[in-house]
Protein backbone atom coordinates (compact mmCIF):
# COMPACT_ATOMS: atom_id res chain seq x y z
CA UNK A 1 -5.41 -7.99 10.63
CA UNK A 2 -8.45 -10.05 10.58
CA UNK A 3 -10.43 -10.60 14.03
CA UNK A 4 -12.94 -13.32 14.09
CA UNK A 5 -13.53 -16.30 15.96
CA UNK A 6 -14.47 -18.61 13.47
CA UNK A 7 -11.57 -20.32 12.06
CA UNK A 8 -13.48 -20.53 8.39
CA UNK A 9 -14.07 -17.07 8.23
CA UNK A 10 -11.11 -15.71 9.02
CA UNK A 11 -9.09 -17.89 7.07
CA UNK A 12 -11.08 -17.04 4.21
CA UNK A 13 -10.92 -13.45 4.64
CA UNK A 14 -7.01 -13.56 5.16
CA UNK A 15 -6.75 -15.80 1.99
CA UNK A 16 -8.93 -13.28 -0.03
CA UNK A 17 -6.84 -10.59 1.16
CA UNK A 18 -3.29 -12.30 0.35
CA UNK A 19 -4.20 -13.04 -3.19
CA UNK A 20 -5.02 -9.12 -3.79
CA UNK A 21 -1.56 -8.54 -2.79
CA UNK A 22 -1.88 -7.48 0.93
CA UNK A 23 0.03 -9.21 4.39
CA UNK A 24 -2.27 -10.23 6.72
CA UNK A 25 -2.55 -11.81 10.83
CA UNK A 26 -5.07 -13.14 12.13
CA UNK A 27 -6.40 -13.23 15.68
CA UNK A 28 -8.86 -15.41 16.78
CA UNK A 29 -9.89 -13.79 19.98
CA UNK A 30 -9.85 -10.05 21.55
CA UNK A 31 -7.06 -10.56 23.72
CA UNK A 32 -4.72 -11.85 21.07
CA UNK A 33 -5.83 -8.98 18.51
CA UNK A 34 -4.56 -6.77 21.03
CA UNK A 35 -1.35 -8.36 21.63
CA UNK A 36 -0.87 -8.34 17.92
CA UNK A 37 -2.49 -4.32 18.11
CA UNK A 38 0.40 -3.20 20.63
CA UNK A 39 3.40 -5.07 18.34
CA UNK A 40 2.41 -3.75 14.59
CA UNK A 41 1.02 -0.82 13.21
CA UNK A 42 -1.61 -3.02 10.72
CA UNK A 43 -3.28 -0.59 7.57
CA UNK A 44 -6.33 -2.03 8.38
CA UNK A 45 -8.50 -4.22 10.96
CA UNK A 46 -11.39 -6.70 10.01
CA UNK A 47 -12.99 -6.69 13.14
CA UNK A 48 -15.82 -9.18 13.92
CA UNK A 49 -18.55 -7.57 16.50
CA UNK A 50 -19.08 -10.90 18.17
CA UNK A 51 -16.19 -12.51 19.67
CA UNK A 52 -16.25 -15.25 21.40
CA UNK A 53 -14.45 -14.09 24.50
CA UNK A 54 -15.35 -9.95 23.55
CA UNK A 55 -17.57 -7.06 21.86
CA UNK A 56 -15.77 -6.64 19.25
CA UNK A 57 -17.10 -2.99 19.64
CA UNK A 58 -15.81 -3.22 22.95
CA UNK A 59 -12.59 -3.79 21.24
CA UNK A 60 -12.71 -1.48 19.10
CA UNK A 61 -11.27 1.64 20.90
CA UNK A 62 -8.76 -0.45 23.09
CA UNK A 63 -7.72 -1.30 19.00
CA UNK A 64 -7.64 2.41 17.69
CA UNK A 65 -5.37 2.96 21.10
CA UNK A 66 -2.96 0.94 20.33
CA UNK A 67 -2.17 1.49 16.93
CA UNK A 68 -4.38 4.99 16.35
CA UNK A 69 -3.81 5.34 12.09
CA UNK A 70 -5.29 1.96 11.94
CA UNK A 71 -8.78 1.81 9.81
CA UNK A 72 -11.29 -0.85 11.06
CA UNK A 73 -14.00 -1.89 9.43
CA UNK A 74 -16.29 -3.70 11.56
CA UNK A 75 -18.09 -7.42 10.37
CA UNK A 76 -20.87 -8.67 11.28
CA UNK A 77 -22.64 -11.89 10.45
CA UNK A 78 -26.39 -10.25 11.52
CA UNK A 79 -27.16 -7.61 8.23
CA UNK A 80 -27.77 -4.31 8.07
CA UNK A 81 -28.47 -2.73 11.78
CA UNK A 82 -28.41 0.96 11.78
CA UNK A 83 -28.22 1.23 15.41
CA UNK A 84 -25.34 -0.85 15.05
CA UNK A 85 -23.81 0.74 12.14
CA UNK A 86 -24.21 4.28 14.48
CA UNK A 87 -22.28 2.45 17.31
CA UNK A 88 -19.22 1.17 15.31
CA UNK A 89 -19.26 4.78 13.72
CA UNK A 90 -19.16 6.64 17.31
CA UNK A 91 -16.68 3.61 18.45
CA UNK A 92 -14.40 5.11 15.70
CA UNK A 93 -14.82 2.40 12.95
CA UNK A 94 -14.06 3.20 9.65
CA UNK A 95 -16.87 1.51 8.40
CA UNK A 96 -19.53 -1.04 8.54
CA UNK A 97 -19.68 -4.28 6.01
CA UNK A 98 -22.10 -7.67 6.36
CA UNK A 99 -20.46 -10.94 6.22
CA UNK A 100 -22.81 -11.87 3.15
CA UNK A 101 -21.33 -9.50 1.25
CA UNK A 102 -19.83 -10.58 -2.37
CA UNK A 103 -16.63 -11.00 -2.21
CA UNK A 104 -15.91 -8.50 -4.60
CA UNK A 105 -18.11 -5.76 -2.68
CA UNK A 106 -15.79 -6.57 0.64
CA UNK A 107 -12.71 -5.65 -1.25
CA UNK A 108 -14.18 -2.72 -2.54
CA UNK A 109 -15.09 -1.54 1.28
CA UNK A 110 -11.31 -2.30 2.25
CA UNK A 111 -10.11 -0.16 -0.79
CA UNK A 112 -12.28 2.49 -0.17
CA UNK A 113 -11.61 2.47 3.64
CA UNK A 114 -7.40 2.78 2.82
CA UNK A 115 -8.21 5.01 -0.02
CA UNK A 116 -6.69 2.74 -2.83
């Protein structure tokens, strides 16, 4: 599942993980990645930190509740913060990745955060 308000962004991300051969939903605000958390079981969560309507690491451990084998990693569009990296980590995210990542170096992170 990809979580992230801005419509761009998480089309793109769902598109670039469909053509590497994975399903994906999308949610475009906290409350609906939680409806869509309590119905599936999802591999893996893209989780924006700054919802519109929520922290996403406010989210975070509502998310892990719901569907507790899921792996988040959690994106953010303001760098490298390790105060913020620290926070996802004790949140229980799975990792840490910067929107202006390559798009090649964000697949990596998801394969290495499912273990493929």
């Amino acid at each position: 599942m990809v979580v992230d308000d801005d419509a761009q962004v998480r089309q793109m991300w769902s598109d670039l993980l469909q053509t590497q051969g994975f399903e994906t939903s999308a949610a475009a605000t906290g409350e609906e990645a939680k409806r869509l958390a309590e119905g599936t079981a999802f591999d893996l969560v893209l989780l924006d930190i700054s919802l519109a309507d929520e922290n996403g690491l406010d989210l975070l451990p509502q998310l892990r509740k719901a569907s507790p084998g899921t792996r988040v990693l959690v994106l953010t569009g303001l760098g490298y913060d390790q105060g913020l990296l620290s926070e996802a980590l004790q949140q229980g995210a799975d990792g840490y990745v910067t929107k202006d990542l390559p798009m090649e170096d964000l697949l990596n992170a998801v394969n290495r955060t499912l273990g493929l």
